[in-house]
C-alpha atoms as a PDB file:
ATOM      1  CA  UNK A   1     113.759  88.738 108.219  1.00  0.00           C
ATOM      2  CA  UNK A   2     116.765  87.179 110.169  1.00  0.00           C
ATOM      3  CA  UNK A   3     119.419  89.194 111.614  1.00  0.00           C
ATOM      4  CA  UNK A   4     121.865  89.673 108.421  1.00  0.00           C
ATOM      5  CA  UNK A   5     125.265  90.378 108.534  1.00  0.00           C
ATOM      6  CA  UNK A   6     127.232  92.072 106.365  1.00  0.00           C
ATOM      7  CA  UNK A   7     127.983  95.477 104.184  1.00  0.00           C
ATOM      8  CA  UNK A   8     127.851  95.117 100.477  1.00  0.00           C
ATOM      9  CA  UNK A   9     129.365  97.221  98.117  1.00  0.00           C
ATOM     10  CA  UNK A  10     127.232  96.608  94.450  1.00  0.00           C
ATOM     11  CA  UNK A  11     126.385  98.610  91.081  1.00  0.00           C
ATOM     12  CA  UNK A  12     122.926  99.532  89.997  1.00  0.00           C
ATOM     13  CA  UNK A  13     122.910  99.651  86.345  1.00  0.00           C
ATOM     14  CA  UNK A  14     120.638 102.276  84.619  1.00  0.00           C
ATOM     15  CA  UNK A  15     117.625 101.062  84.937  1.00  0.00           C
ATOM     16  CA  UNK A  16     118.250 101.110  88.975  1.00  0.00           C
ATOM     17  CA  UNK A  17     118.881  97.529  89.387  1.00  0.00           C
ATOM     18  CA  UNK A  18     120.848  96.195  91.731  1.00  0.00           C
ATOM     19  CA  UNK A  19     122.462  92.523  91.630  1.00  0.00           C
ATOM     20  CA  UNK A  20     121.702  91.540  95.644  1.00  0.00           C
ATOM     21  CA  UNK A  21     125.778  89.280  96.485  1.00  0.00           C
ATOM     22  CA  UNK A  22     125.367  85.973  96.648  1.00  0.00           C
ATOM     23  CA  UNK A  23     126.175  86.068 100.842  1.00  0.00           C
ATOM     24  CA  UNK A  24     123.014  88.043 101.127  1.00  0.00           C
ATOM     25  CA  UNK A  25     120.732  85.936  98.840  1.00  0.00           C
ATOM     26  CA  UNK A  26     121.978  83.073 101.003  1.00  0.00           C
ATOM     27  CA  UNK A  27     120.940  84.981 104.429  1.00  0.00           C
ATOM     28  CA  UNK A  28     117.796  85.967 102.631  1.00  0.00           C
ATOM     29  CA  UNK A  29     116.949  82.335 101.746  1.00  0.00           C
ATOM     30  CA  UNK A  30     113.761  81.871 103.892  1.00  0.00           C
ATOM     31  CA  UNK A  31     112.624  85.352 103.265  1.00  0.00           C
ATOM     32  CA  UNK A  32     113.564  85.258  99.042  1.00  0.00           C
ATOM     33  CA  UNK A  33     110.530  83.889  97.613  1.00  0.00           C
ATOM     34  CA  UNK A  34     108.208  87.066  99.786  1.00  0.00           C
ATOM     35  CA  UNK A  35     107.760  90.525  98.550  1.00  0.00           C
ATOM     36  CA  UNK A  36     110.280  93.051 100.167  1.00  0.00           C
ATOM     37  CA  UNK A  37     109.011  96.818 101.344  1.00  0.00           C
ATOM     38  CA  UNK A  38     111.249  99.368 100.351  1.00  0.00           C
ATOM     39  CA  UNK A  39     110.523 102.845 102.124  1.00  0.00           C
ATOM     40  CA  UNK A  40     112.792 106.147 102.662  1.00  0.00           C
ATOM     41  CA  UNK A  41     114.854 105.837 106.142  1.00  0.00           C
ATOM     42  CA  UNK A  42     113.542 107.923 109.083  1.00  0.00           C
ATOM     43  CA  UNK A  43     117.193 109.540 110.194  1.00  0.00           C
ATOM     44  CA  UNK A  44     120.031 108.873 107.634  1.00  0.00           C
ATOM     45  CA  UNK A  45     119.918 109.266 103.535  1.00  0.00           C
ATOM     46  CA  UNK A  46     118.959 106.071 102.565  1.00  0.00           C
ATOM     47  CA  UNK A  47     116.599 103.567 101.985  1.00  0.00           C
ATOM     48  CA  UNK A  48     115.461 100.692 104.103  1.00  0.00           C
ATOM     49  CA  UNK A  49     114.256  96.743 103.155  1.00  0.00           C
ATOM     50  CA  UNK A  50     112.108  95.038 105.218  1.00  0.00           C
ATOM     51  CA  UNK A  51     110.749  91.609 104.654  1.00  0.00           C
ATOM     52  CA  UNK A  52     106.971  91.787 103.600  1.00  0.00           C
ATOM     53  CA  UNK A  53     106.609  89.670 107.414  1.00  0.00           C
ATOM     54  CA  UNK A  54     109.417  92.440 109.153  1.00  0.00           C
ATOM     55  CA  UNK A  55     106.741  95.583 107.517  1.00  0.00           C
ATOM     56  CA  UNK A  56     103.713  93.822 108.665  1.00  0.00           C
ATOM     57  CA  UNK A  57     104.851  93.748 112.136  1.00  0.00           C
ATOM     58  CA  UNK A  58     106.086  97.068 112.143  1.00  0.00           C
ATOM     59  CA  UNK A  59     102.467  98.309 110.314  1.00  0.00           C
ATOM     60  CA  UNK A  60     100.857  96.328 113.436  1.00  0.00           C
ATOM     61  CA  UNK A  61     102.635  98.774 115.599  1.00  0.00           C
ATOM     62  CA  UNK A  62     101.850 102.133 114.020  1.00  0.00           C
ATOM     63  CA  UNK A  63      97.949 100.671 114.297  1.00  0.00           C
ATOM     64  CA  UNK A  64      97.952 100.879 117.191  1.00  0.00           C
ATOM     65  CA  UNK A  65      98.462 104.551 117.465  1.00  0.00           C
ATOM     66  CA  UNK A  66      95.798 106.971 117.963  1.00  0.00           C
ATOM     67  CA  UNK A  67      94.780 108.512 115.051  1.00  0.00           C
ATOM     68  CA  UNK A  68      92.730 111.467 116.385  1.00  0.00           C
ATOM     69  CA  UNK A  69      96.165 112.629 117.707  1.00  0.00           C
ATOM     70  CA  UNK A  70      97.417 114.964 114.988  1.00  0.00           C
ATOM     71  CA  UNK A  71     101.161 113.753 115.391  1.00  0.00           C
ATOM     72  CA  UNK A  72     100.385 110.255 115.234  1.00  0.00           C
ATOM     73  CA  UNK A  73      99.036 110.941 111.804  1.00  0.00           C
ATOM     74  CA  UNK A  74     101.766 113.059 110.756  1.00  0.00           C
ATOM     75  CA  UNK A  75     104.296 110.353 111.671  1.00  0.00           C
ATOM     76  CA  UNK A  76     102.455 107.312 109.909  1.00  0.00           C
ATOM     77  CA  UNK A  77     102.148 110.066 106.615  1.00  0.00           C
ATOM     78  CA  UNK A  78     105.321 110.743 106.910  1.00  0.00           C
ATOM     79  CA  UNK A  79     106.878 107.314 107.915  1.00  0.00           C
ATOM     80  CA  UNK A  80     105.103 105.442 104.806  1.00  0.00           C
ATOM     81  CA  UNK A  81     105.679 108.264 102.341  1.00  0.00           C
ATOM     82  CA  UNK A  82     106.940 106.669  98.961  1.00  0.00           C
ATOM     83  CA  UNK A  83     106.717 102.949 100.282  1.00  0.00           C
ATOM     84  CA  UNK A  84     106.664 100.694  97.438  1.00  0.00           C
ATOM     85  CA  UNK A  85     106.358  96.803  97.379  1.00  0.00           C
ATOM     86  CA  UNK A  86     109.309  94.889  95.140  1.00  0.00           C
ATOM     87  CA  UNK A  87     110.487  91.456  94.629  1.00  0.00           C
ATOM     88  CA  UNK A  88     113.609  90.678  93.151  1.00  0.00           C
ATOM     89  CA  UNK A  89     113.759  89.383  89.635  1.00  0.00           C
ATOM     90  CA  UNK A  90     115.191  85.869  88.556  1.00  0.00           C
ATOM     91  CA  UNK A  91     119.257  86.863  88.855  1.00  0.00           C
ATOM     92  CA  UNK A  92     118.794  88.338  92.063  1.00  0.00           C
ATOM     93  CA  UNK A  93     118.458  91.863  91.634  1.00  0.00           C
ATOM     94  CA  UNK A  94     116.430  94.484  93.002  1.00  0.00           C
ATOM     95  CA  UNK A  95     115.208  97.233  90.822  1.00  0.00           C
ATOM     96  CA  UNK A  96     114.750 100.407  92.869  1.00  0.00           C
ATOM     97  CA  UNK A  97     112.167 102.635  92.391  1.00  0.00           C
ATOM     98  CA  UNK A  98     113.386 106.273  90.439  1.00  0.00           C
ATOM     99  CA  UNK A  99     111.755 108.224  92.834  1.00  0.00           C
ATOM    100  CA  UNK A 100     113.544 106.810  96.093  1.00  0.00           C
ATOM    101  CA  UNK A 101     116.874 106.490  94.193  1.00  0.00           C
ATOM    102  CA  UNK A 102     116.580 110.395  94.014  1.00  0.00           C
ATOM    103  CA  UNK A 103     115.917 110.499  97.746  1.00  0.00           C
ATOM    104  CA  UNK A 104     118.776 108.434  98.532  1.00  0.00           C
ATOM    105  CA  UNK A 105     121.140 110.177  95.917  1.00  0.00           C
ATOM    106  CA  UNK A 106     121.365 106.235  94.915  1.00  0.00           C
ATOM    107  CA  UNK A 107     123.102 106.629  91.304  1.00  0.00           C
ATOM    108  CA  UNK A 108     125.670 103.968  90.297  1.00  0.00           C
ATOM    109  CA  UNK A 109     128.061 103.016  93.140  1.00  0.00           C
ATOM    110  CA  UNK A 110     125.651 101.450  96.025  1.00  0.00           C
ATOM    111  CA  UNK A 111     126.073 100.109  99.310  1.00  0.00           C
ATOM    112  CA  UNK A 112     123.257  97.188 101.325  1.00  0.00           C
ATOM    113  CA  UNK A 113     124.334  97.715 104.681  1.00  0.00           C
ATOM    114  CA  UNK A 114     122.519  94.788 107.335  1.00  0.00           C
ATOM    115  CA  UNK A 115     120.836  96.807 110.086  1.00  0.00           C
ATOM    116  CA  UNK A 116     119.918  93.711 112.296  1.00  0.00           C
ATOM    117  CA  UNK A 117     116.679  92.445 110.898  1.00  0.00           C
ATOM    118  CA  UNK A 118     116.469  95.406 107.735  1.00  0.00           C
ATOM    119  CA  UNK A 119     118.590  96.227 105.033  1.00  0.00           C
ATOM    120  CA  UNK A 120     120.232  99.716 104.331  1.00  0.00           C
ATOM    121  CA  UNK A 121     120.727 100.762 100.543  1.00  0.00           C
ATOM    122  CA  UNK A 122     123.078 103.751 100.758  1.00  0.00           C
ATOM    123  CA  UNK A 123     124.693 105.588  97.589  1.00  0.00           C
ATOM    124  CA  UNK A 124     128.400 104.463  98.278  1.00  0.00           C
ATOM    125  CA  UNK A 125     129.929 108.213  98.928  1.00  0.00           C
ATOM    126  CA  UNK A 126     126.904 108.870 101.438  1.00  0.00           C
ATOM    127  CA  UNK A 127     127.658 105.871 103.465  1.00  0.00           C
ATOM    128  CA  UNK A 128     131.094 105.982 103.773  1.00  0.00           C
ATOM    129  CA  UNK A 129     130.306 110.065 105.112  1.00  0.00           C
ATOM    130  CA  UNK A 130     128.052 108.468 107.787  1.00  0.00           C
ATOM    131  CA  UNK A 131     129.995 105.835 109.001  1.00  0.00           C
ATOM    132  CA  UNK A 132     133.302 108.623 108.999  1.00  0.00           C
ATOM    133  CA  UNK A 133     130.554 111.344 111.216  1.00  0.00           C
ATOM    134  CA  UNK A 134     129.638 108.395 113.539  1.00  0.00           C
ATOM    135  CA  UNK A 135     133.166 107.109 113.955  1.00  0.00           C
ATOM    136  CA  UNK A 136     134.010 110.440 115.763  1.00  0.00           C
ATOM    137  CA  UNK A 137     131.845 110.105 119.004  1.00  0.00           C
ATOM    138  CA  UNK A 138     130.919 106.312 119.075  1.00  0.00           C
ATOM    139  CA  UNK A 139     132.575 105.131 121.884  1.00  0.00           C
ATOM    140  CA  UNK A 140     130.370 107.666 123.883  1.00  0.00           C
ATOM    141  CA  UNK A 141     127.120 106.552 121.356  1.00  0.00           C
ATOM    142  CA  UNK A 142     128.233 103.102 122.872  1.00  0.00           C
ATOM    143  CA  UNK A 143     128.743 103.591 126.179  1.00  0.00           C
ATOM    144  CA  UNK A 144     125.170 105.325 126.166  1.00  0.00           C
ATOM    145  CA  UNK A 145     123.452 102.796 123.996  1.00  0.00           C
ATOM    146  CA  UNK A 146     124.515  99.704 125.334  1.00  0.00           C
ATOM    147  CA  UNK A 147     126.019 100.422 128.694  1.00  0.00           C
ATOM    148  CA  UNK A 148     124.306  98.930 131.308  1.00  0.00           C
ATOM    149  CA  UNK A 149     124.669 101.059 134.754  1.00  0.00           C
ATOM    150  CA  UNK A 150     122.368  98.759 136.938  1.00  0.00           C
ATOM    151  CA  UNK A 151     125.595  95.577 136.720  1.00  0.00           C
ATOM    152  CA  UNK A 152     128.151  97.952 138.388  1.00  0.00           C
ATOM    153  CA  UNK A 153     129.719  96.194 141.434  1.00  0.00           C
ATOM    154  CA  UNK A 154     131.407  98.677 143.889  1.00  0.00           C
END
């Protein structure tokens, strides 16, 4: 998938579609006419998209973990729980799967969030309580991230 850009806000309708903005489709232009992955996230409420390429290359990863280490297993259980394959329909939109929407509290009011090379599908009200929690410390979340201490000139 290429690096996207952009937060979304969108409505799923009652079947649990969602219409995917025209500024994403156009980002997602190389990657529209592959299946997508749709999974649970690891840390936050929400779901993640990966391109069917993006999940392949992450699947290569977790093969290469030992399996007769009990954790290993426990993580790829847990870390593919609930993963479904979708592709989105003719307009555009992406029908998510009940059982995740429940996960996700995903109801009416949805935000896609870009995560560099995935996509984030929030419920609107537990997005905007994440981004308000990580607002508090992220200059120090920054400074630890992406500060580099081996430039400093003294």
């Amino acid at each position: 998938m290429p690096h996207l850009i952009g937060t979304y806000q969108c409505k799923a309708d009652p079947k649990g579609r969602v219409k995917i903005p025209m500024a994403l489709t156009k980002q997602l232009a190389g990657s529209r006419q592959q299946a997508f992955v749709i999974k649970r996230a690891v840390f936050q409420p929400c779901l993640e998209l990966y391109t069917l390429d993006e999940w392949n290359g992450m699947m290569e990863k977790l093969n290469k973990l030992n399996r007769f280490k009990k954790k290993n297993n426990d993580f790829i259980r847990r870390f593919t729980a609930g993963v479904k394959v979708l592709e989105l329909d003719a307009t555009d939109r992406l029908l998510i799967p009940r059982d995740l929407a429940r996960i996700a509290h995903i109801d009416k009011d949805v935000v896609l969030s870009a995560a560099v090379n995935i996509l984030e599908i929030w419920d609107k009200a537990y997005y905007e309580k994440a981004i308000d929690e990580a607002a508090v410390d992220f200059a120090a979340l920054a400074e630890e991230v992406m500060g580099d201490d081996g430039d400093d000139i003294s």
